[in-house]
PDB file of N, CA and C in Angstrom:
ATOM      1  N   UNK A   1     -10.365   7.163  15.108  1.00  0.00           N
ATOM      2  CA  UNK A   1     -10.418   6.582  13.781  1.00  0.00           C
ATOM      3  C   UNK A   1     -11.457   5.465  13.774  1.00  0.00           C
ATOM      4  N   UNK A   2     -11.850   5.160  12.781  1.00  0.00           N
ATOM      5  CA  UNK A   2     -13.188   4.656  12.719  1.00  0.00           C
ATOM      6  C   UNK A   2     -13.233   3.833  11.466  1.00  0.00           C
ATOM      7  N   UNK A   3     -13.794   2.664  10.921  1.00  0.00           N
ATOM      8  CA  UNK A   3     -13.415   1.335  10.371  1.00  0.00           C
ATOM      9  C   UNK A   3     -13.755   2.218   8.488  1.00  0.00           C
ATOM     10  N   UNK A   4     -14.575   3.485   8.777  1.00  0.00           N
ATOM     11  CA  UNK A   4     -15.116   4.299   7.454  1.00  0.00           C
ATOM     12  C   UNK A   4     -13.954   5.037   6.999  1.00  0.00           C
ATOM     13  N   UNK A   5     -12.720   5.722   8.318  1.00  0.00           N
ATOM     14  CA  UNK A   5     -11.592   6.117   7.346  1.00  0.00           C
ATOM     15  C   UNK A   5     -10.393   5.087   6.755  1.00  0.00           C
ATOM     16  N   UNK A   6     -10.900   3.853   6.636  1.00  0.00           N
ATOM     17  CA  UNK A   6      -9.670   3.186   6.057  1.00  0.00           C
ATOM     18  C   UNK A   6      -9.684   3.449   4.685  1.00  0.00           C
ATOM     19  N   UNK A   7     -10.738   3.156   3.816  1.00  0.00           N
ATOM     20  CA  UNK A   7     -10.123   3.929   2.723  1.00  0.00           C
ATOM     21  C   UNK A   7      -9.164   4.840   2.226  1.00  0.00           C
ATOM     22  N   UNK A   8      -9.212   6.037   3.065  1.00  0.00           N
ATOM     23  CA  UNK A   8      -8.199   6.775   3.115  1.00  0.00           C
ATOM     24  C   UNK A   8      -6.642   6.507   3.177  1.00  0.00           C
ATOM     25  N   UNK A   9      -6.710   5.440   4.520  1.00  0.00           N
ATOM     26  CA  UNK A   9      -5.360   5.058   4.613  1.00  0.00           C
ATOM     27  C   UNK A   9      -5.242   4.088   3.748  1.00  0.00           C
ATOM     28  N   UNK A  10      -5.623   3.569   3.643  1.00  0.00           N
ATOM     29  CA  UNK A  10      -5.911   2.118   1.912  1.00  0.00           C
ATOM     30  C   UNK A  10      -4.740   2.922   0.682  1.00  0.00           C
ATOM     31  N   UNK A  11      -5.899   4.248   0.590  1.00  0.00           N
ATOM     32  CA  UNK A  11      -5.302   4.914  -0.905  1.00  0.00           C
ATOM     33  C   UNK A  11      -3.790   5.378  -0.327  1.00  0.00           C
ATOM     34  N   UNK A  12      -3.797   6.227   0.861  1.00  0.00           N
ATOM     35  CA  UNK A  12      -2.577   5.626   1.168  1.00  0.00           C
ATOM     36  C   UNK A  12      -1.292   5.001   0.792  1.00  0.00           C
ATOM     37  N   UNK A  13      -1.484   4.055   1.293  1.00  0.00           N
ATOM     38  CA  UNK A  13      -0.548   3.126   1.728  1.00  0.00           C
ATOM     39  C   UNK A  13      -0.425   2.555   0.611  1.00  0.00           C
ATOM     40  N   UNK A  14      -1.137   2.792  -0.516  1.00  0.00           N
ATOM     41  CA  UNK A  14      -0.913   2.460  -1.883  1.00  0.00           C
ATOM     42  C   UNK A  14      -0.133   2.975  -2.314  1.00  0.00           C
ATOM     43  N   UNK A  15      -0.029   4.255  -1.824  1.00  0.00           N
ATOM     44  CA  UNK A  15       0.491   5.316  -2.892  1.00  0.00           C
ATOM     45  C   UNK A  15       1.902   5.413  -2.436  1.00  0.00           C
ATOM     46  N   UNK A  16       1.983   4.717  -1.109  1.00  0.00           N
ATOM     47  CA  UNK A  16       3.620   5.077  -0.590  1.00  0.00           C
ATOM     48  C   UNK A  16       4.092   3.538  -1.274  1.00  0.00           C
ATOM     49  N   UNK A  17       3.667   2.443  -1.482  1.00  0.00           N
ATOM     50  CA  UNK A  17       3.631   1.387  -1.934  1.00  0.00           C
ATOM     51  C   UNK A  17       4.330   1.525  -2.998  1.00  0.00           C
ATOM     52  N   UNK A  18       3.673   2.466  -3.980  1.00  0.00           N
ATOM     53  CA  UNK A  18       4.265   2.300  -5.840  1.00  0.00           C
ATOM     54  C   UNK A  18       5.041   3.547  -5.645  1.00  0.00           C
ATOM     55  N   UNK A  19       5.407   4.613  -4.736  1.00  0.00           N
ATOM     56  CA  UNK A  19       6.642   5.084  -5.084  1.00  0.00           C
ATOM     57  C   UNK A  19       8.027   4.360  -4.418  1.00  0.00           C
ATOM     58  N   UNK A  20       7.983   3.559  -3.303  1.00  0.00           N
ATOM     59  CA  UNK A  20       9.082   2.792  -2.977  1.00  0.00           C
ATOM     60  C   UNK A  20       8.966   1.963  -3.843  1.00  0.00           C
ATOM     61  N   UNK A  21       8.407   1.429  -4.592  1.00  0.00           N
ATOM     62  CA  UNK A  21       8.070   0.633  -6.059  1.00  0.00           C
ATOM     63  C   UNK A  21       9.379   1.205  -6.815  1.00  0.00           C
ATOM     64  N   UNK A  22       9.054   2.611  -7.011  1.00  0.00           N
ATOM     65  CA  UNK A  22       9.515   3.497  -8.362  1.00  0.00           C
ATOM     66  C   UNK A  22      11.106   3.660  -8.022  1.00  0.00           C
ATOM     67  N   UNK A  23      11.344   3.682  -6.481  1.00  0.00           N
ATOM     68  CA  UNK A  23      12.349   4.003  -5.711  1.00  0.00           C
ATOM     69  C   UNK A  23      13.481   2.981  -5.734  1.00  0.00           C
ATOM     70  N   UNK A  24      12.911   1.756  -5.313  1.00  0.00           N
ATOM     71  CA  UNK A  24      13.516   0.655  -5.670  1.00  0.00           C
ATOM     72  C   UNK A  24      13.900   0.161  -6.454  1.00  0.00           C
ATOM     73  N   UNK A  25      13.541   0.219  -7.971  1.00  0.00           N
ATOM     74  CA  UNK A  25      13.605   0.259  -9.619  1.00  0.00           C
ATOM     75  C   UNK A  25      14.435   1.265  -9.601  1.00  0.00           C
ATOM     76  N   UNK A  26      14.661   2.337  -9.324  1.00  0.00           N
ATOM     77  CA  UNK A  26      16.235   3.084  -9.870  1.00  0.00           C
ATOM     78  C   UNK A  26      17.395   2.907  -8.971  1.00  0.00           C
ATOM     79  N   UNK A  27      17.189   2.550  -7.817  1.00  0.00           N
ATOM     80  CA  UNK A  27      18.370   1.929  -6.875  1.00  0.00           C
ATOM     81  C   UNK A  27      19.026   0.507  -7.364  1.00  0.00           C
ATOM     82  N   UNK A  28      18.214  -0.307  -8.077  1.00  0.00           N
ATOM     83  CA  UNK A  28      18.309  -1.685  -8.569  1.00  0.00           C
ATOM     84  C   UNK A  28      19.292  -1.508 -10.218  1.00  0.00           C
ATOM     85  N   UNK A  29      18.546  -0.296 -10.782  1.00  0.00           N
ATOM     86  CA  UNK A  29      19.418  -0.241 -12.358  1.00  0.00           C
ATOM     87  C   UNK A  29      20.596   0.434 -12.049  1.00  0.00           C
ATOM     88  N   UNK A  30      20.891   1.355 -10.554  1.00  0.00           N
ATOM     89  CA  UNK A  30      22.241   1.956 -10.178  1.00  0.00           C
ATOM     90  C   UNK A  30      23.066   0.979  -9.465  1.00  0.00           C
ATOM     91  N   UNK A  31      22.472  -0.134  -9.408  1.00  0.00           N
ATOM     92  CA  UNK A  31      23.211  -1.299  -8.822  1.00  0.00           C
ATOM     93  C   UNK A  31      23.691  -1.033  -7.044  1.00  0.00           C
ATOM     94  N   UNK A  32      22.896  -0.611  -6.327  1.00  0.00           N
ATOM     95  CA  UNK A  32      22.442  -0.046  -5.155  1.00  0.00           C
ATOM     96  C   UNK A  32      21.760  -0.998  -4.363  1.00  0.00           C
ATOM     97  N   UNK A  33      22.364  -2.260  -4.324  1.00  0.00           N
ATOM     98  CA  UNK A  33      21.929  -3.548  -3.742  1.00  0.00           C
ATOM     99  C   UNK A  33      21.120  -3.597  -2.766  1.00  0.00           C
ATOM    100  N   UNK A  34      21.952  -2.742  -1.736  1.00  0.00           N
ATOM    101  CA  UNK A  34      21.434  -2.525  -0.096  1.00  0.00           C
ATOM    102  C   UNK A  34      20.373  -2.053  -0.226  1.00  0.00           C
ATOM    103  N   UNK A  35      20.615  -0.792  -0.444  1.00  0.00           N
ATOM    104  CA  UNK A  35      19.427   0.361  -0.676  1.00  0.00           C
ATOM    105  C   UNK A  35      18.197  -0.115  -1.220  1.00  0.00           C
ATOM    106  N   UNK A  36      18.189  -1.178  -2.315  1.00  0.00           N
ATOM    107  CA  UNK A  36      17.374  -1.516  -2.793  1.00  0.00           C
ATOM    108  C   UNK A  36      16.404  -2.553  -2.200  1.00  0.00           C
ATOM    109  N   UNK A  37      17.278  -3.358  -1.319  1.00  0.00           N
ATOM    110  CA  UNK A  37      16.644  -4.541  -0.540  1.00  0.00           C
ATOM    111  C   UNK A  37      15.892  -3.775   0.539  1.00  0.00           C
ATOM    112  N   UNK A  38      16.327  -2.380   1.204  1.00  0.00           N
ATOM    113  CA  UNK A  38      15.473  -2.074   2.242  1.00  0.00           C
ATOM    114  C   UNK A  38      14.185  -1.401   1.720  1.00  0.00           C
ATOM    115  N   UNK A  39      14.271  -0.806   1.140  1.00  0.00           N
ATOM    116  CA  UNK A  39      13.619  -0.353   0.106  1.00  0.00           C
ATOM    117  C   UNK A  39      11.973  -1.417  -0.211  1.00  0.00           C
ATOM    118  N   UNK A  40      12.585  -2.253  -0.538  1.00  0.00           N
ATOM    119  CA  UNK A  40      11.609  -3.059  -1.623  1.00  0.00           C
ATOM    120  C   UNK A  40      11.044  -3.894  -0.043  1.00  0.00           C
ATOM    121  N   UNK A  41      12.048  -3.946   0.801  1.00  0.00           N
ATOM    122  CA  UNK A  41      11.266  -4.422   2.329  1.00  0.00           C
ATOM    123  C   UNK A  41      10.545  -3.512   2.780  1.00  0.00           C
ATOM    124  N   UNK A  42      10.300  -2.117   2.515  1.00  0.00           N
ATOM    125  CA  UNK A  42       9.415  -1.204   2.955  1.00  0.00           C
ATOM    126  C   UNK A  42       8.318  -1.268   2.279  1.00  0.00           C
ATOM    127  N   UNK A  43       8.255  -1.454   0.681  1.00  0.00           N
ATOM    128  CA  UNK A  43       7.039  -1.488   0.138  1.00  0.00           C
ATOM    129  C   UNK A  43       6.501  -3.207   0.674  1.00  0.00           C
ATOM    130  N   UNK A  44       7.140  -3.881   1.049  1.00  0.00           N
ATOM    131  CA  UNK A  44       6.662  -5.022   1.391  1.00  0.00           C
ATOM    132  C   UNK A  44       5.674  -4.813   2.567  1.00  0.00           C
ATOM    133  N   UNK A  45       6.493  -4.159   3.547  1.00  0.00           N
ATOM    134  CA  UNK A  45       5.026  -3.641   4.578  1.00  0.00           C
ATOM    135  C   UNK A  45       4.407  -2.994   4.427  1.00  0.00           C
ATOM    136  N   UNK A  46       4.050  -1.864   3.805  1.00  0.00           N
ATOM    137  CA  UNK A  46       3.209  -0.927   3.516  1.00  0.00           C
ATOM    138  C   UNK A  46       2.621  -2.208   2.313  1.00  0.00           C
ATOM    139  N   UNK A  47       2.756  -2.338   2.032  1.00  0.00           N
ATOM    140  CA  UNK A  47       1.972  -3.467   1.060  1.00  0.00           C
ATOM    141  C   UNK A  47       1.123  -4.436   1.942  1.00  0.00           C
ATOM    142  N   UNK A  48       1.593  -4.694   3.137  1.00  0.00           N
ATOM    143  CA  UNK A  48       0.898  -6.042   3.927  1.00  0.00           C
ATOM    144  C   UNK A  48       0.204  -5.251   5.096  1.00  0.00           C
ATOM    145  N   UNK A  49       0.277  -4.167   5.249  1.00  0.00           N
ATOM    146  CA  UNK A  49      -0.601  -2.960   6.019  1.00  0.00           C
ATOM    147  C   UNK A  49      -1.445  -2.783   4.990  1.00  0.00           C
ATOM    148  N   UNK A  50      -1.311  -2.061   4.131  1.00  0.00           N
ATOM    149  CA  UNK A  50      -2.751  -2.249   2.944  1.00  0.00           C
ATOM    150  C   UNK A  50      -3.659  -3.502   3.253  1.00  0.00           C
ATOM    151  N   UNK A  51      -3.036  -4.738   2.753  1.00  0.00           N
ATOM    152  CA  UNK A  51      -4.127  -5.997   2.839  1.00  0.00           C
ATOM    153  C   UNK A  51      -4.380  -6.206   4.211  1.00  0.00           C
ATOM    154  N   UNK A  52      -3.899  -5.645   5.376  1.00  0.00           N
ATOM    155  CA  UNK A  52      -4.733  -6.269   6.733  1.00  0.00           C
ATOM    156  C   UNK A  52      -5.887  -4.872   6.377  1.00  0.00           C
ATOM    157  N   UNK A  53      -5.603  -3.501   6.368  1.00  0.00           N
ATOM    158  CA  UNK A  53      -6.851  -2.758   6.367  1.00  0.00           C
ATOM    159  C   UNK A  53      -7.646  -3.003   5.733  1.00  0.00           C
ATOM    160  N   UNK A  54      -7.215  -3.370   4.127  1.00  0.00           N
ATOM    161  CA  UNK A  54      -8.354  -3.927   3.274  1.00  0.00           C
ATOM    162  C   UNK A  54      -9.609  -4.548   3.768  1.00  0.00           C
ATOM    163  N   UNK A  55      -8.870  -6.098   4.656  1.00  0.00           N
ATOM    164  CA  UNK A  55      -9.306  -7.199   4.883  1.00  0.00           C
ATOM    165  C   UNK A  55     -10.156  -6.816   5.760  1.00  0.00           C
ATOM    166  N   UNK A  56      -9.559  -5.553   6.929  1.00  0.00           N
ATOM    167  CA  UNK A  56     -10.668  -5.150   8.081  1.00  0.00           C
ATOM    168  C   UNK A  56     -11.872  -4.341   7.764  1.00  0.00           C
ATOM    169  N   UNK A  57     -11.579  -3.763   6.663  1.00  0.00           N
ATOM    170  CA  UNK A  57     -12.871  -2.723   6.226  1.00  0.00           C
ATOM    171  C   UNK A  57     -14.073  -3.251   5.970  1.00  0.00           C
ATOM    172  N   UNK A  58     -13.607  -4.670   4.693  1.00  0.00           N
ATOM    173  CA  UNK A  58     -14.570  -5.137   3.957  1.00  0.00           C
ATOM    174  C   UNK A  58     -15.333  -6.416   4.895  1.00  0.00           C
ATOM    175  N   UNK A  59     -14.575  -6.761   5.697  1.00  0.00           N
ATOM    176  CA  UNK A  59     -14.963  -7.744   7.122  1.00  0.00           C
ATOM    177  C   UNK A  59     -15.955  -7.111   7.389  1.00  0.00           C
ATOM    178  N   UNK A  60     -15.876  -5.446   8.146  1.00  0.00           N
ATOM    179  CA  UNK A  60     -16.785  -4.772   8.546  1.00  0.00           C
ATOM    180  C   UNK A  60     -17.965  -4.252   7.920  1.00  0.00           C
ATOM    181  N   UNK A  61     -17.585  -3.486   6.896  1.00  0.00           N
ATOM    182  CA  UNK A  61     -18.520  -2.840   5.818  1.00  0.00           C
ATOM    183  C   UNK A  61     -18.985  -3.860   4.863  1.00  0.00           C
ATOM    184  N   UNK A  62     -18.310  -4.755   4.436  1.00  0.00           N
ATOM    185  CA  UNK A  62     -19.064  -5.736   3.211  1.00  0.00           C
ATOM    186  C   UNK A  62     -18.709  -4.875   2.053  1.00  0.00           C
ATOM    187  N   UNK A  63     -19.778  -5.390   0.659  1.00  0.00           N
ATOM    188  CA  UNK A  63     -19.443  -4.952  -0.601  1.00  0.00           C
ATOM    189  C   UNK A  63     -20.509  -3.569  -0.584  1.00  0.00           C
ATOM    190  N   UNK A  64     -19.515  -2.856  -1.067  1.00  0.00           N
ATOM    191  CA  UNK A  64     -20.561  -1.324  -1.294  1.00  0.00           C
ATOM    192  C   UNK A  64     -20.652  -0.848  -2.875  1.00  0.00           C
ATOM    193  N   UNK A  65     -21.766  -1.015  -3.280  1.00  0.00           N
ATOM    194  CA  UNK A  65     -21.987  -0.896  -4.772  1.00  0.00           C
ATOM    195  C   UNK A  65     -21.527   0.552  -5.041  1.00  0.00           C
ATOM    196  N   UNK A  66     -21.228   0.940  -6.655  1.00  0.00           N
ATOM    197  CA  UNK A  66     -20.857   2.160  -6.550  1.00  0.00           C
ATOM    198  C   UNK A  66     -22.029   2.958  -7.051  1.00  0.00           C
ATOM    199  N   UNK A  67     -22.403   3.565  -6.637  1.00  0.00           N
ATOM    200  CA  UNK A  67     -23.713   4.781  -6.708  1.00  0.00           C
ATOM    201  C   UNK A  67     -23.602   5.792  -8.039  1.00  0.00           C
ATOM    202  N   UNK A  68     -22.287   5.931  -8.643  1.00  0.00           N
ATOM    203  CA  UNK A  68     -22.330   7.265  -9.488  1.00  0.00           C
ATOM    204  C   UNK A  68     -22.498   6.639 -11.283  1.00  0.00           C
ATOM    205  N   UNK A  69     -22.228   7.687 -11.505  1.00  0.00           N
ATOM    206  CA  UNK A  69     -22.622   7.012 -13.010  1.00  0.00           C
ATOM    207  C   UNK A  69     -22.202   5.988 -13.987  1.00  0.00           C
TER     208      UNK A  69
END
């Protein structure tokens, strides 16, 4: 793996991010306390794994303009 596929895991780790998001929001209105706290602690790391890759990509790569139209 190589500092060019983080994006990938970026979009990622986003995406597991806003469905334990979505996950956590119906455990919370079923009044699913527990469930909900581990839950919303999972999107918490996958949330703070996002911002360290973020942080390592753009460390490495810098700002990359977007090329398309």
């Amino acid at each position: 793996m190589t500092v060019y596929d983080l994006p990938a895991v970026n979009a990622t780790l986003n995406g597991i991010s806003a469905v334990l998001l979505v996950i956590g929001y119906v455990l919370i209105r079923k009044r699913r306390i527990a469930q909900h706290r581990r839950v919303m602690l999972a999107a918490f790391a996958t949330s703070t794994l996002f911002l360290i890759c973020y942080v390592i990509y753009h460390a490495n790569v810098g700002s990359r303009p977007f090329t398309g139209q």
